[in-house]
Protein backbone atom coordinates (compact mmCIF):
# COMPACT_ATOMS: atom_id res chain seq x y z
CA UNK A 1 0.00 0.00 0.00
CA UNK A 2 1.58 3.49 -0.92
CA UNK A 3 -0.78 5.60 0.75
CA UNK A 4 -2.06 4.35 4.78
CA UNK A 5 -4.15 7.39 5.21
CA UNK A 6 -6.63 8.93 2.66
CA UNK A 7 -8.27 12.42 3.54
CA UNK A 8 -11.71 12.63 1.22
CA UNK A 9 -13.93 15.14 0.12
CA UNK A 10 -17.33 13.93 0.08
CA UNK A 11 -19.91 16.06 -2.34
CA UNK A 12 -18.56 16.19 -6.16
CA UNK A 13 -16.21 13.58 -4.79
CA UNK A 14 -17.17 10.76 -3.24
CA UNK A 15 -20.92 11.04 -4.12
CA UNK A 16 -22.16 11.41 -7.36
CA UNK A 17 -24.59 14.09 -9.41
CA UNK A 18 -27.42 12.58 -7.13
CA UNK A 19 -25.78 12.35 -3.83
CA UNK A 20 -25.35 8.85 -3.92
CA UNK A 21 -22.80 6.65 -2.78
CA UNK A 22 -21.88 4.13 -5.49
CA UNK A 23 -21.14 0.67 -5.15
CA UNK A 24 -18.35 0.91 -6.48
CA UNK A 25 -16.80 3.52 -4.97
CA UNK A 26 -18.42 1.98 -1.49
CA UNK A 27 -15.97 -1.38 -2.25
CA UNK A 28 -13.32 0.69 -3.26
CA UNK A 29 -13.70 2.14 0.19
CA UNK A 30 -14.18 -0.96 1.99
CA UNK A 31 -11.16 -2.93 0.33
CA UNK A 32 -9.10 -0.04 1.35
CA UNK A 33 -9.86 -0.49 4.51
CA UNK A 34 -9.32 -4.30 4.92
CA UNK A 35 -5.95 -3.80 3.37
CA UNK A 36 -5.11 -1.91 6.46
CA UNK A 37 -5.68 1.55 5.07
CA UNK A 38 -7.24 4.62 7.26
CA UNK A 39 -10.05 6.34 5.03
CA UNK A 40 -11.57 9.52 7.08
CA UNK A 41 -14.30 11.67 5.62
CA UNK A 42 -13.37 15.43 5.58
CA UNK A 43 -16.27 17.86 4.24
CA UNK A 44 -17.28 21.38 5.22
CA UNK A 45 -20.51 19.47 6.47
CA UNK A 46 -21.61 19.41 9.60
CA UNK A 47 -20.94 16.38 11.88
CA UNK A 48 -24.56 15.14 12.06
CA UNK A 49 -24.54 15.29 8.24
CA UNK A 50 -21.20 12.96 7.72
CA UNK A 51 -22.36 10.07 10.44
CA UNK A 52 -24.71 8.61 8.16
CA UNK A 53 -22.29 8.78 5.28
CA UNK A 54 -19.86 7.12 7.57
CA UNK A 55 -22.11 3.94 8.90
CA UNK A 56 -23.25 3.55 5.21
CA UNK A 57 -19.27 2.97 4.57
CA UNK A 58 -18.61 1.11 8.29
CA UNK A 59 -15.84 3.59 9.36
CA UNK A 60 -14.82 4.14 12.84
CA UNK A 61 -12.40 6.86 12.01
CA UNK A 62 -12.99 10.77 13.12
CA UNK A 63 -14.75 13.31 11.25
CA UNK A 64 -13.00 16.00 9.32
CA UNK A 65 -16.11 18.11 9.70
CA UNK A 66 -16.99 22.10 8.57
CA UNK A 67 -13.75 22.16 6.72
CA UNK A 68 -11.75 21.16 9.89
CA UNK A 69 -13.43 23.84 12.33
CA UNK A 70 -14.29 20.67 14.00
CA UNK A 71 -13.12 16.95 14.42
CA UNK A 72 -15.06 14.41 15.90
CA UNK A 73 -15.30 10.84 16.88
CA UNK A 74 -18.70 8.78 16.05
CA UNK A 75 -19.24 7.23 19.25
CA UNK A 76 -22.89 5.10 19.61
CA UNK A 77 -25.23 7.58 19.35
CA UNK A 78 -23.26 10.58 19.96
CA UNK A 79 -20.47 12.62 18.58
CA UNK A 80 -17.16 13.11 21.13
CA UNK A 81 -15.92 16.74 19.76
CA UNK A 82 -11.91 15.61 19.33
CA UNK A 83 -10.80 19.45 18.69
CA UNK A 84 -12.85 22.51 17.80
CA UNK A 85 -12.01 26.05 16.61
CA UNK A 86 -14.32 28.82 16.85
CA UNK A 87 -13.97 32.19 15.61
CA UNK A 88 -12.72 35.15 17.55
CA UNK A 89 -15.72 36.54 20.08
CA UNK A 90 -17.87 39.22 19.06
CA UNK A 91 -16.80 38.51 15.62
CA UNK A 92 -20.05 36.25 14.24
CA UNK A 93 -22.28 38.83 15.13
CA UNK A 94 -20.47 41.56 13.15
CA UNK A 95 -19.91 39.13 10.28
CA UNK A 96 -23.55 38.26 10.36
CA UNK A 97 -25.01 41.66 10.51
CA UNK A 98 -22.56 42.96 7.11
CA UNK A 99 -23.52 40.07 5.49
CA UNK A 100 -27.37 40.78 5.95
CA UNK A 101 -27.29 43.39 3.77
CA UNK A 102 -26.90 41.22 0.67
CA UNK A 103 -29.59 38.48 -0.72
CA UNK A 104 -27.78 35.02 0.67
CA UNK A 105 -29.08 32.38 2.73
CA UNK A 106 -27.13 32.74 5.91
CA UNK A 107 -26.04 29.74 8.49
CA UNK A 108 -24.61 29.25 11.64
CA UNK A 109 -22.40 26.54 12.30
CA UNK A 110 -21.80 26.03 16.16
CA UNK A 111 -20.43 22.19 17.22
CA UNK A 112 -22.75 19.85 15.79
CA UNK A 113 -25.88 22.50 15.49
CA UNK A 114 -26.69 24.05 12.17
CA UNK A 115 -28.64 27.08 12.96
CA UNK A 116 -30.97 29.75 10.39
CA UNK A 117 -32.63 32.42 10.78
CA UNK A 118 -35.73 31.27 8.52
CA UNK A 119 -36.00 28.31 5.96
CA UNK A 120 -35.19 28.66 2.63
CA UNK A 121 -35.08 27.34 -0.72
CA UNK A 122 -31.05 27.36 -0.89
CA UNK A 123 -31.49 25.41 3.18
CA UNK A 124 -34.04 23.22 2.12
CA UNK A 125 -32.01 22.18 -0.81
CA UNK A 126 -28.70 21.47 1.08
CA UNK A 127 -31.04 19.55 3.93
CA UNK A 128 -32.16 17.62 1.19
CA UNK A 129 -28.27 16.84 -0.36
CA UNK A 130 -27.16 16.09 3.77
CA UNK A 131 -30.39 14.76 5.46
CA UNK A 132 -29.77 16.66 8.01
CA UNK A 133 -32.14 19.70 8.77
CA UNK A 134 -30.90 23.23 10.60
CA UNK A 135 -32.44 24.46 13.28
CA UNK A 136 -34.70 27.82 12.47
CA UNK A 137 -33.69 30.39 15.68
CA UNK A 138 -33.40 33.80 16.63
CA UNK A 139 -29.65 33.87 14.81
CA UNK A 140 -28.65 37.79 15.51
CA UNK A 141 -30.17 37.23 19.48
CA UNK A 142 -27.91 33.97 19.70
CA UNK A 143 -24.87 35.71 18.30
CA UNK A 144 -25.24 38.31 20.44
CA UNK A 145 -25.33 36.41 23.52
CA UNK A 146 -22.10 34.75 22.74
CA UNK A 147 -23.03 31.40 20.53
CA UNK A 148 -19.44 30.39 19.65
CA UNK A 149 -19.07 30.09 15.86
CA UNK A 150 -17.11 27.45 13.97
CA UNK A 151 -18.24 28.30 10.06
CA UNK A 152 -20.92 30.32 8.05
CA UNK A 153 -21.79 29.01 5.18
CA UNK A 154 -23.38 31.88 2.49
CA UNK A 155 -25.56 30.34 -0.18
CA UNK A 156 -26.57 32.43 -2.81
CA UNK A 157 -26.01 33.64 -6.52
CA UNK A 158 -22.28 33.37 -7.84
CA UNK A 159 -22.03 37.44 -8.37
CA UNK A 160 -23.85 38.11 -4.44
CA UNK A 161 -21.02 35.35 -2.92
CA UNK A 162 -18.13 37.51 -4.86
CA UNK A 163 -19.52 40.21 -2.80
CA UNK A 164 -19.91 38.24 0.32
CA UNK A 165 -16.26 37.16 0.20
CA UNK A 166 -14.78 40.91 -0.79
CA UNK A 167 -16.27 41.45 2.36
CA UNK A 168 -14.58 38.62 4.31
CA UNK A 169 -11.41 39.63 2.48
CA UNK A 170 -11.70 43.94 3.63
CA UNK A 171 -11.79 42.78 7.41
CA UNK A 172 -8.47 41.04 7.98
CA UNK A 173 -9.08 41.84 11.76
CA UNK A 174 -11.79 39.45 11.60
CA UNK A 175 -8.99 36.78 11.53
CA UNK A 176 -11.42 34.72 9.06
CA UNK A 177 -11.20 33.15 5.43
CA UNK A 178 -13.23 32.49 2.87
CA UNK A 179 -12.92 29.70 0.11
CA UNK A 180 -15.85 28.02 -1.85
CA UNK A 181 -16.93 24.22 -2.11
CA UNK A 182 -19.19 25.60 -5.19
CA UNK A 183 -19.67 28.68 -7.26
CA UNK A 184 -22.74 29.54 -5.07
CA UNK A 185 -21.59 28.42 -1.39
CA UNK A 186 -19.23 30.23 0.62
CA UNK A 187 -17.55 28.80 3.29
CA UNK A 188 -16.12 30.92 6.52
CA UNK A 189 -13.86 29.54 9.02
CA UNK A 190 -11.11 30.77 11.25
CA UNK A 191 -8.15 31.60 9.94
CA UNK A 192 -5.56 28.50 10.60
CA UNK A 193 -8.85 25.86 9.92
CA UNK A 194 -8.64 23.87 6.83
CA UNK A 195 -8.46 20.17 5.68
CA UNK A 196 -4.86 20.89 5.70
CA UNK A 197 -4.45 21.50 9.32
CA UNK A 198 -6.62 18.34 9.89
CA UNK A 199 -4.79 16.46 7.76
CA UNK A 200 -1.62 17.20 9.64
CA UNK A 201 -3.49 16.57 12.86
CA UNK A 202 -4.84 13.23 11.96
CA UNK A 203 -1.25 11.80 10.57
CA UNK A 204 0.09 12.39 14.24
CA UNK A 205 -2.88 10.92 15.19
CA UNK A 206 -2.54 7.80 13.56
CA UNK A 207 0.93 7.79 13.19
CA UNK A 208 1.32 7.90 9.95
CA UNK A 209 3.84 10.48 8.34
CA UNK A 210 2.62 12.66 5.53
CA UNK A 211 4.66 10.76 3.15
CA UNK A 212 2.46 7.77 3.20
CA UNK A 213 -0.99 10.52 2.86
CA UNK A 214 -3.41 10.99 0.09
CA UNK A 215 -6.45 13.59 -0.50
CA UNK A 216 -9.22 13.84 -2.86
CA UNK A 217 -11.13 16.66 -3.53
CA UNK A 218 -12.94 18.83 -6.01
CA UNK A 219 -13.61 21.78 -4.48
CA UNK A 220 -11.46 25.03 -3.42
CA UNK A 221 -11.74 24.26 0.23
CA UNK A 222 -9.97 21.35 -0.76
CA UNK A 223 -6.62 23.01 -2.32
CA UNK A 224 -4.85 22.99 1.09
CA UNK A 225 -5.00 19.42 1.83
CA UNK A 226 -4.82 18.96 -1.75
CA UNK A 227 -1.47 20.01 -1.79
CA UNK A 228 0.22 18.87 1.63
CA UNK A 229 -0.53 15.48 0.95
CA UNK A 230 1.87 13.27 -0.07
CA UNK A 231 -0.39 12.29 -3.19
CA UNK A 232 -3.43 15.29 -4.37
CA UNK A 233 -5.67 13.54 -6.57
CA UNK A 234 -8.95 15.78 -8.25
CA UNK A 235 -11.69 14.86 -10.35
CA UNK A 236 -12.63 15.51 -13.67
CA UNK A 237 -15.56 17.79 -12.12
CA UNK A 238 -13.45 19.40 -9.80
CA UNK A 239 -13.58 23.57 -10.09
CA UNK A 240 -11.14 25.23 -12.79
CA UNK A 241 -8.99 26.88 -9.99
CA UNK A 242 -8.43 22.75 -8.74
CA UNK A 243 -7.80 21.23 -11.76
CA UNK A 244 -4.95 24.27 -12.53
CA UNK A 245 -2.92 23.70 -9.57
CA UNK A 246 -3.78 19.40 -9.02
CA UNK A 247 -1.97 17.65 -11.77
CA UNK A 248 -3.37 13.75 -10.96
CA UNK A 249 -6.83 13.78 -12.12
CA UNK A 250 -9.43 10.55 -12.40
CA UNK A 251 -12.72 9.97 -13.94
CA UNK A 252 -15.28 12.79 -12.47
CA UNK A 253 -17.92 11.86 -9.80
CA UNK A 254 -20.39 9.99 -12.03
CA UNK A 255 -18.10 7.67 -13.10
CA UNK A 256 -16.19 6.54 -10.04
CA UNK A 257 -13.19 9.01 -9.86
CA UNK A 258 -13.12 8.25 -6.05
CA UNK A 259 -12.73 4.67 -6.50
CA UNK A 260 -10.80 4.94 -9.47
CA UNK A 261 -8.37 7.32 -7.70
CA UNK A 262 -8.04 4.51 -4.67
CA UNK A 263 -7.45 1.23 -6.39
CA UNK A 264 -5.00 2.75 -8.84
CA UNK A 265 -2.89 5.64 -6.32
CA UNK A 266 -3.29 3.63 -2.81
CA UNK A 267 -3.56 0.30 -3.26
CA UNK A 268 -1.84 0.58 -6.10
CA UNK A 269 -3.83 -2.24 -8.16
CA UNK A 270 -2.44 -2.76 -11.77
């Protein structure tokens, strides 16, 4: 095996067009994992939205979750929060009211809760994609009494999110950065969080050294871990900026990149 720890992407990588979870990027998985490799989810979902994802595969590995704001362990029926990094205090509330002035859906990631002011198409849609549902609060009261923030995500048109992130990008005392996983989601963690740094965590972890690491990923929240690992590997759907700077490239999402990607880089099948 040249690779004994694989850091994945899961939407436009390991699921397909519909969501799904292929067989045959499920064996891929699996035979991975009997050949004594470490396979860990990493997505800017929320925990609650990977554990499902991760009993449909039958891992018992952390979770690499809202782009690495937090990592947890799937324990039962609960999550054990490994490490988590919120943002700086005071800071969501100012970041939520400046982005209220533009026409985006707006959530609130805080540990395992996904929290919205109202329900909208662009939150309905992404419940749909994760199964998992946000909670519909008072988000500016919450903020305001000191909810600790791990990641906003800002759906919305591609032109409104250029604006949301010019914003991100004019406060550098916000100590925050902004990347997309899409042309119309945004996604805002603190700066130092990325699949990168949880990359590096988990190969202490496991004691594995980065030499013997892989990632996949399509998105630009991927780029980081894209690029420390030993081995980057994109799909042929991945986002332009991600196929410019990733060189090893497989089949795209609908026809079994992932699996491609793990049978011919890791386990290094002929």
């Amino acid at each position: 095996m040249r690779y004994r720890l694989i850091l994945s992407d899961i939407d436009g990588t390991l699921l397909n067009s519909q969501h799904q979870l292929t067989d045959g990027v499920k064996t891929a998985i699996q035979d991975y994992a009997i050949a004594g490799g470490t396979f860990v989810l990493a997505s800017a979902r929320p925990p609650l939205a990977m554990t499902a994802l991760a009993h449909q595969m039958g891992l018992d590995v952390p979770l690499v979750s809202l782009n690495g704001a937090v990592i947890c362990q799937p324990q039962q029926d609960e999550l054990k929060i490994l490490s988590a990094t919120a943002w700086p205090d005071d800071v969501g509330s100012e970041v939520y009211q400046a982005l209220s002035q533009l026409t985006l859906s707006l959530n609130v990631f805080s540990e395992a809760h996904w929290y919205v002011n109202t329900l909208d198409l662009w939150t309905q849609q992404e419940a749909a994609i994760t199964g998992f549902s946000p909670e519909p609060v008072a988000v500016t009261a919450m903020l305001a009494e000191g909810l600790p923030v791990h990641k906003m995500l800002c759906m919305g048109e591609p032109d409104v999110v250029d604006q949301a992130e010019a914003i991100i990008l004019a406060h550098p005392e916000w100590q925050l950065v902004a990347s997309r996983s899409k042309r119309t989601y945004l996604e805002i963690v603190r700066q130092g969080v990325s699949k990168e740094s949880a990359l590096r965590q988990l190969s202490e972890l496991f004691n594995i050294p980065m030499t013997e690491t892989m990632a996949l990923g399509d998105g630009e929240n991927d780029l980081p871990m894209l690029k420390t690992a030993a081995l980057g590997v994109t799909l042929a759907n991945g986002l332009p900026v991600v196929l410019d700077a990733i060189k090893t490239v497989v089949p795209d999402n609908n026809h079994d990149g992932a699996a491609v990607a793990i049978r011919k880089y890791a386990l290094a099948e002929a």
